[in-house]
Protein backbone atom coordinates (compact mmCIF):
# COMPACT_ATOMS: atom_id res chain seq x y z
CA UNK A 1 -2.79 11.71 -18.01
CA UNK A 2 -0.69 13.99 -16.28
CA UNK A 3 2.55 12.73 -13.95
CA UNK A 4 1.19 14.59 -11.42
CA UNK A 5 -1.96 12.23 -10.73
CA UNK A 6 0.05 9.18 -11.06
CA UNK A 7 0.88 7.41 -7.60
CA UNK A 8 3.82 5.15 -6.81
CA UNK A 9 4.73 2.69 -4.26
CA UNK A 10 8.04 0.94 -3.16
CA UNK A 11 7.34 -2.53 -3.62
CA UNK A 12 9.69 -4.84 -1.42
CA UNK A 13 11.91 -6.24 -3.94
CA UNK A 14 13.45 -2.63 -4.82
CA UNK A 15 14.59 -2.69 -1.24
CA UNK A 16 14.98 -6.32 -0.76
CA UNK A 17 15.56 -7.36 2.54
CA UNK A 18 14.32 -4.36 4.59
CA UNK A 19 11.57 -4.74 7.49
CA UNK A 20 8.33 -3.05 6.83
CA UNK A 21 8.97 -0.45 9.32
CA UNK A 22 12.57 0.56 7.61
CA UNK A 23 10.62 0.31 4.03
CA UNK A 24 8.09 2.73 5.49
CA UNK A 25 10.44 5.64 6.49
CA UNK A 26 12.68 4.95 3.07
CA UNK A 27 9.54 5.53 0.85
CA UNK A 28 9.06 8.23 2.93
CA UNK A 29 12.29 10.08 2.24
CA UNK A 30 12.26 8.96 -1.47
CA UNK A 31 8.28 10.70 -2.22
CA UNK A 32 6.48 7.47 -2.69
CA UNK A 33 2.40 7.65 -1.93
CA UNK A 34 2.13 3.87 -0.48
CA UNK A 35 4.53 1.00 0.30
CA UNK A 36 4.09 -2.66 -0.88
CA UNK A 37 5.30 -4.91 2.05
CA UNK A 38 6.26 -8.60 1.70
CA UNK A 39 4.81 -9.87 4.66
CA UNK A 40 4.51 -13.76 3.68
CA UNK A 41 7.74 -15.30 3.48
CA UNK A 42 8.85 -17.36 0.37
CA UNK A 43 11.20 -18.87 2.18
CA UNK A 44 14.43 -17.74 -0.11
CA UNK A 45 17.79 -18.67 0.81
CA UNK A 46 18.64 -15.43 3.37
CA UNK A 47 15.34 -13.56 3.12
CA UNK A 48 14.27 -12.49 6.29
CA UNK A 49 10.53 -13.39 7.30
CA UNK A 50 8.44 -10.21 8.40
CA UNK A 51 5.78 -12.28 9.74
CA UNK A 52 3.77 -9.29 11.56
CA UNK A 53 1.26 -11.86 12.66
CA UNK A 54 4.12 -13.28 15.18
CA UNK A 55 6.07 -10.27 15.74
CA UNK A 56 3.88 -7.77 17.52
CA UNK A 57 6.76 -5.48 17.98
CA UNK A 58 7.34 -4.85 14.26
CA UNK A 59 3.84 -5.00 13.72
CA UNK A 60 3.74 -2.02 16.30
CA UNK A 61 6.61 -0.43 14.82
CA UNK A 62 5.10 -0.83 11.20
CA UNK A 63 2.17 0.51 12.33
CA UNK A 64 3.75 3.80 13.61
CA UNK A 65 5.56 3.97 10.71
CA UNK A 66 2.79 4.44 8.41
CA UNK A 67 1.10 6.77 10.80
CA UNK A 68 4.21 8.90 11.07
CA UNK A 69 4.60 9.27 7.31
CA UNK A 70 1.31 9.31 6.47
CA UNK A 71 2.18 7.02 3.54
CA UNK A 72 -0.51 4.17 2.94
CA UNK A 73 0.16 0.14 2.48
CA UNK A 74 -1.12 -0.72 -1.27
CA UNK A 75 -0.62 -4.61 -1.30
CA UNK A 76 1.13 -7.27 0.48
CA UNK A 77 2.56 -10.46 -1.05
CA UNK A 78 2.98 -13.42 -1.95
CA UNK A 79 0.29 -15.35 -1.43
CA UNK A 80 1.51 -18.44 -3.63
CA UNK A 81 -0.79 -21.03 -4.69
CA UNK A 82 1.50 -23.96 -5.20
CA UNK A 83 1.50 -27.63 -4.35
CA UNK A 84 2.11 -27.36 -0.20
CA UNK A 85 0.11 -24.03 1.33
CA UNK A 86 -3.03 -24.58 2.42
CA UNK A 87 -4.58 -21.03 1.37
CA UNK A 88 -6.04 -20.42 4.98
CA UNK A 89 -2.33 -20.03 6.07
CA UNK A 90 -2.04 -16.91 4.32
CA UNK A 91 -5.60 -15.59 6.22
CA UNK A 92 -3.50 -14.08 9.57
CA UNK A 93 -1.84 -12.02 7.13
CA UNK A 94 -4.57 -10.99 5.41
CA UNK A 95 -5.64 -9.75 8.69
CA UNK A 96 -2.83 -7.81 9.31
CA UNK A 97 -2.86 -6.13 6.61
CA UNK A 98 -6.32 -4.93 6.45
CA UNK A 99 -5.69 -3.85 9.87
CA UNK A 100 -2.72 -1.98 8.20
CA UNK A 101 -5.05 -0.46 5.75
CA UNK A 102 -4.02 -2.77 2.75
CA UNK A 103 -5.98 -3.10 -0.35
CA UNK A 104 -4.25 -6.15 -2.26
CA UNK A 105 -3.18 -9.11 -1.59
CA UNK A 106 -0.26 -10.18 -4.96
CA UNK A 107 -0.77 -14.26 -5.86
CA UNK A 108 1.07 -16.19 -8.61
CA UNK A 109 1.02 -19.70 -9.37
CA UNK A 110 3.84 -22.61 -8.55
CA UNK A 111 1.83 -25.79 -9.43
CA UNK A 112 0.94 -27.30 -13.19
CA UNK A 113 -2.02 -28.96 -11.26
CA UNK A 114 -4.68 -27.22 -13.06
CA UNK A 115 -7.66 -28.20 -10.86
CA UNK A 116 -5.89 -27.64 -7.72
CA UNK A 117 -4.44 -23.69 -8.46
CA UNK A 118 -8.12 -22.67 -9.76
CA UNK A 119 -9.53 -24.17 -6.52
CA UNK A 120 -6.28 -23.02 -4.49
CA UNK A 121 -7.08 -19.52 -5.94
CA UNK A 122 -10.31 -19.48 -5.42
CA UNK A 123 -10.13 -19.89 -2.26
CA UNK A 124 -7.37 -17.25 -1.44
CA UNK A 125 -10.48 -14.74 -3.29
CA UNK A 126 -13.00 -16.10 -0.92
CA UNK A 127 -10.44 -15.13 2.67
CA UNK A 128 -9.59 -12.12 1.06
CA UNK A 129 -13.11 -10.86 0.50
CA UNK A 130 -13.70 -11.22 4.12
CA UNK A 131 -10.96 -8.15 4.72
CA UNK A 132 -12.12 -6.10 1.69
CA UNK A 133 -8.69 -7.61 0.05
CA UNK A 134 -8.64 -7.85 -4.01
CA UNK A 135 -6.29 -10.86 -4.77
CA UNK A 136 -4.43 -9.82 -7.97
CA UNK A 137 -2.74 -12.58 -9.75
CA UNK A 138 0.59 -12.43 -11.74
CA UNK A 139 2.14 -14.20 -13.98
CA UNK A 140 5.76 -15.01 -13.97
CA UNK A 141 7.80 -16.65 -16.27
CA UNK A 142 9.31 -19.20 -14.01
CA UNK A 143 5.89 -19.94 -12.16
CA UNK A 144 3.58 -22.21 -13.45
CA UNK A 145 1.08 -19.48 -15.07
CA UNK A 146 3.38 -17.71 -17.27
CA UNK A 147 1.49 -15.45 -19.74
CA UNK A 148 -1.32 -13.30 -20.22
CA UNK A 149 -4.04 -15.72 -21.88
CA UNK A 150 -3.16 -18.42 -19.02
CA UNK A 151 -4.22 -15.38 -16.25
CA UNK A 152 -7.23 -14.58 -18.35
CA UNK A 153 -8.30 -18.05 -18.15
CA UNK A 154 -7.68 -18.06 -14.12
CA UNK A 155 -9.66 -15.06 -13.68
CA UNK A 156 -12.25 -15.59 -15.92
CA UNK A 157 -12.80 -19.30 -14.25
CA UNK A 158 -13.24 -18.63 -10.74
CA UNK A 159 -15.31 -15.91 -11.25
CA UNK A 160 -14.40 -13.66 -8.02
CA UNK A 161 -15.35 -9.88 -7.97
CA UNK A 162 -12.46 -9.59 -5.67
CA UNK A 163 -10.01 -10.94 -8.17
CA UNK A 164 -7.59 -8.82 -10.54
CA UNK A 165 -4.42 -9.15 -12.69
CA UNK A 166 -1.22 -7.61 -11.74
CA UNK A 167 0.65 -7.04 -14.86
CA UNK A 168 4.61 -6.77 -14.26
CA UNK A 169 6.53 -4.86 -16.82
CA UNK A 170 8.86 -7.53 -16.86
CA UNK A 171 7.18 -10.41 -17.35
CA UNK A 172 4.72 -8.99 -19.73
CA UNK A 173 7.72 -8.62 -21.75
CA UNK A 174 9.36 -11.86 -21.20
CA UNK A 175 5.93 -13.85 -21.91
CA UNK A 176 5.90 -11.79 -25.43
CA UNK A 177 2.84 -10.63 -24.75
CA UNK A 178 0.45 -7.95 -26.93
CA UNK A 179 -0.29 -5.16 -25.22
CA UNK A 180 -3.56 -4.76 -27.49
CA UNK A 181 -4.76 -7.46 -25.45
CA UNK A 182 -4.50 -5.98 -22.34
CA UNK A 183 -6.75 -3.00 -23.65
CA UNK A 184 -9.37 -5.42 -24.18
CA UNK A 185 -9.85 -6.76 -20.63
CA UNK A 186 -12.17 -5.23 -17.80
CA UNK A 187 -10.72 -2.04 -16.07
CA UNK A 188 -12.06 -3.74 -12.57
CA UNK A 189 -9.71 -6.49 -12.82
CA UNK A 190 -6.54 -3.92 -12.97
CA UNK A 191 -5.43 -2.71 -9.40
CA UNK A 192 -1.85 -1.34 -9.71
CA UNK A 193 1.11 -2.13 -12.13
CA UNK A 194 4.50 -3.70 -11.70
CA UNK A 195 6.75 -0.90 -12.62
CA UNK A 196 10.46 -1.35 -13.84
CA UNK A 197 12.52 -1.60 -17.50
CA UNK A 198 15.02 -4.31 -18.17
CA UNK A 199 17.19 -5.40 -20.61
CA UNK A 200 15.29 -5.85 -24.01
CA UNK A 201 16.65 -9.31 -25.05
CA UNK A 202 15.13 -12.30 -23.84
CA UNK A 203 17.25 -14.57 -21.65
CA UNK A 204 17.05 -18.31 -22.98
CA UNK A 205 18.26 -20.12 -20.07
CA UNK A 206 15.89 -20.00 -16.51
CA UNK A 207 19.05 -19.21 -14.19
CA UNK A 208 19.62 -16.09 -16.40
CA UNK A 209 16.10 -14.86 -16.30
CA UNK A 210 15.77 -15.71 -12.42
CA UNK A 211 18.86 -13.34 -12.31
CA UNK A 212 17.63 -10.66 -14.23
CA UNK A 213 14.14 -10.56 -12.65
CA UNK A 214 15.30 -10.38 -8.86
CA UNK A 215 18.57 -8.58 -9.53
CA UNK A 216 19.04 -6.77 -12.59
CA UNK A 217 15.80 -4.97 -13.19
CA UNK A 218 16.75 -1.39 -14.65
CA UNK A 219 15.60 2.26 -14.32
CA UNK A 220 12.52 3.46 -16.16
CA UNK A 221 14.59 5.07 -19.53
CA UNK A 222 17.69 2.95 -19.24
CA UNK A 223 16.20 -0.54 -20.44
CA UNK A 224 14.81 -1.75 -23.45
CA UNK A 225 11.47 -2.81 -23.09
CA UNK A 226 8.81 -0.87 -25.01
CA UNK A 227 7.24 0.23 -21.34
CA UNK A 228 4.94 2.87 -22.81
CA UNK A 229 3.14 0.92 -25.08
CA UNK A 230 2.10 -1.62 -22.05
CA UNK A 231 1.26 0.87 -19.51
CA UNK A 232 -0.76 3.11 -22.20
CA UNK A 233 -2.94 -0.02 -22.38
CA UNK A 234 -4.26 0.16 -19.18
CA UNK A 235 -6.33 2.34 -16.41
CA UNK A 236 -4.59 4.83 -14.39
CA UNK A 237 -4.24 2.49 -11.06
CA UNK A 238 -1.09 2.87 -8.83
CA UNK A 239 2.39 1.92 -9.95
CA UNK A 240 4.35 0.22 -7.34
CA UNK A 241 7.94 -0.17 -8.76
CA UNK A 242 9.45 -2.94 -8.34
CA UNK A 243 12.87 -2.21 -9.79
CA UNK A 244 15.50 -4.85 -7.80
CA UNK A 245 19.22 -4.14 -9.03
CA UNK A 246 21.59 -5.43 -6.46
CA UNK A 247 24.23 -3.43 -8.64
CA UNK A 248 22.60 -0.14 -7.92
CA UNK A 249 22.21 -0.87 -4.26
CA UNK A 250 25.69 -1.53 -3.70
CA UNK A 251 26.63 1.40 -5.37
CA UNK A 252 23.83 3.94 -3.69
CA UNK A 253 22.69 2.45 -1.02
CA UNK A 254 18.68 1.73 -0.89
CA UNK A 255 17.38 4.79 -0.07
CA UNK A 256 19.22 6.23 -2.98
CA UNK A 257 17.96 3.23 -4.99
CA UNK A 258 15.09 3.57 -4.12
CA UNK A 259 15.06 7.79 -4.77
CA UNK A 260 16.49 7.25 -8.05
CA UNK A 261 13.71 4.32 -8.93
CA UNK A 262 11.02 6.84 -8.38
CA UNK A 263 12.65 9.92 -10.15
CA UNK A 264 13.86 7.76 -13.14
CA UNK A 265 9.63 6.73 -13.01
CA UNK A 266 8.57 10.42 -12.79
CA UNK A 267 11.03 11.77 -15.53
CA UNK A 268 10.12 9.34 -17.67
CA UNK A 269 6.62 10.19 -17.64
CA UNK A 270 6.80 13.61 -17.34
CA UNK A 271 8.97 13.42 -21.00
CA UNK A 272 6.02 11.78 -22.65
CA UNK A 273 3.60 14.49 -21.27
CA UNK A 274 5.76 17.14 -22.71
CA UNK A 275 5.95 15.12 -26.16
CA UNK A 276 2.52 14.81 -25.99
CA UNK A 277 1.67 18.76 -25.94
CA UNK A 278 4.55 19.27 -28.32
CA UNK A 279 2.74 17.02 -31.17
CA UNK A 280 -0.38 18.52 -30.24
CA UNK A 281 1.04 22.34 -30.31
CA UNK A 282 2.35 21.40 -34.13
């Protein structure tokens, strides 16, 4: 596969706490093909809500945005399937973002309450299918779902053409995960990947992996997860990179973050091509 014909997106948490709009024009300036907007609220301490369902200005700006650019919106999030949200809360933006020209809608899972998440996420399919929306679940190691074989057993239960896996670097990692598996799943259910590195040792305690995974995600080549072997296990779908490092931001700024997320991406790939033709050349 050459670099070339792989695409990338900014996914929010690389930029955390910019508007759509301002995400937009950074991607922009960085090279990125799409953006990955956060557009329902999980309601962390001092995290903004972009609710472009209230805010018709932003949604207006947003809008512009994309047009200006030309850049496309790959996937909103985070739908959550937990306990409290009724899933027909997360329908207005759904609407927005097909209106936006989305094509994903990111879910993970925040309840142990088996019956309820499978019909919970279920029903989040069944609203998205109405906008032409995929739902792609993740797992996370502090959710509820927390590995590959529990997603496999979500998907593979509610049965919804419209519903896919989002595999994060990170977590795929973290869960200790084989990435043989992944090479034996459907190619439908995979939509676009979670891009990032991170340290290579797994933290032990929660606070330290909360830490890592919203703050201290690293630069494709400068961590120590085995990245290749995970993403070589899947189709060639999208990479949105979500590479948070609130070091890196303070030091840069985001839209050098954000620059230096994609090039670290691209070089990184690019060196395998050229390894690649090397072996075969010998």
């Amino acid at each position: 596969m050459k670099n070339e014909e792989r695409k990338y997106s900014l996914a929010y948490l690389t930029v955390g706490g910019c508007s759509p709009e301002e995400m937009t024009y950074i991607a922009s300036r960085a090279g990125y093909d799409y953006v990955s907007y956060r557009l329902i609220s999980m309601n962390l301490p001092g995290e903004p809500n972009f609710d472009l369902t209230k805010d018709k200005q932003l949604f207006n700006n947003t809008k512009q945005a994309l047009n200006n650019t030309g850049l496309e919106l790959l996937d909103i999030e985070l739908a959550r399937i937990d306990d409290e949200h009724d899933p027909k809360s997360y329908e207005p933006a759904m609407e927005v973002a097909a209106e936006l020209g989305g094509r994903h809608v990111l879910s993970s899972i925040w309840t142990d309450n088996y019956d309820l998440y499978i019909e919970r996420f279920a029903q989040v399919c069944d609203l998205a299918k109405q906008y032409g929306l995929t739902v792609d679940l993740e797992y996370v190691p502090i959710a509820s779902v927390t590995n590959l074989e529990g997603a496999k057993n979500v998907l593979n239960t509610v049965k919804r053409d419209n519903a896919g896996l989002l595999i994060d670097i990170h977590h795929f990692h973290r869960a200790g995960d084989n990435p043989e598996e992944l090479a034996k799943l459907p190619k439908e259910w995979f939509n676009f990947i979670h891009l990032c590195n991170a340290v290579k040792d797994i933290p032990q305690k929660k606070e330290d992996m909360i830490r890592i995974l919203r703050e201290e995600r690293s630069y494709l080549g400068e961590g120590g997860i085995d990245v290749k072997s995970i993403v070589d296990a899947m189709p060639n779908v999208p990479f949105s990179i979500e590479s948070p490092n609130l070091a890196n931001v303070k030091k840069y700024g985001v839209d050098e973050h954000a620059r230096r997320s994609l090039e670290a991406a691209k070089n990184y790939f690019s060196k395998r091509e050229s390894s690649k033709e090397e072996s075969v050349k010998m």
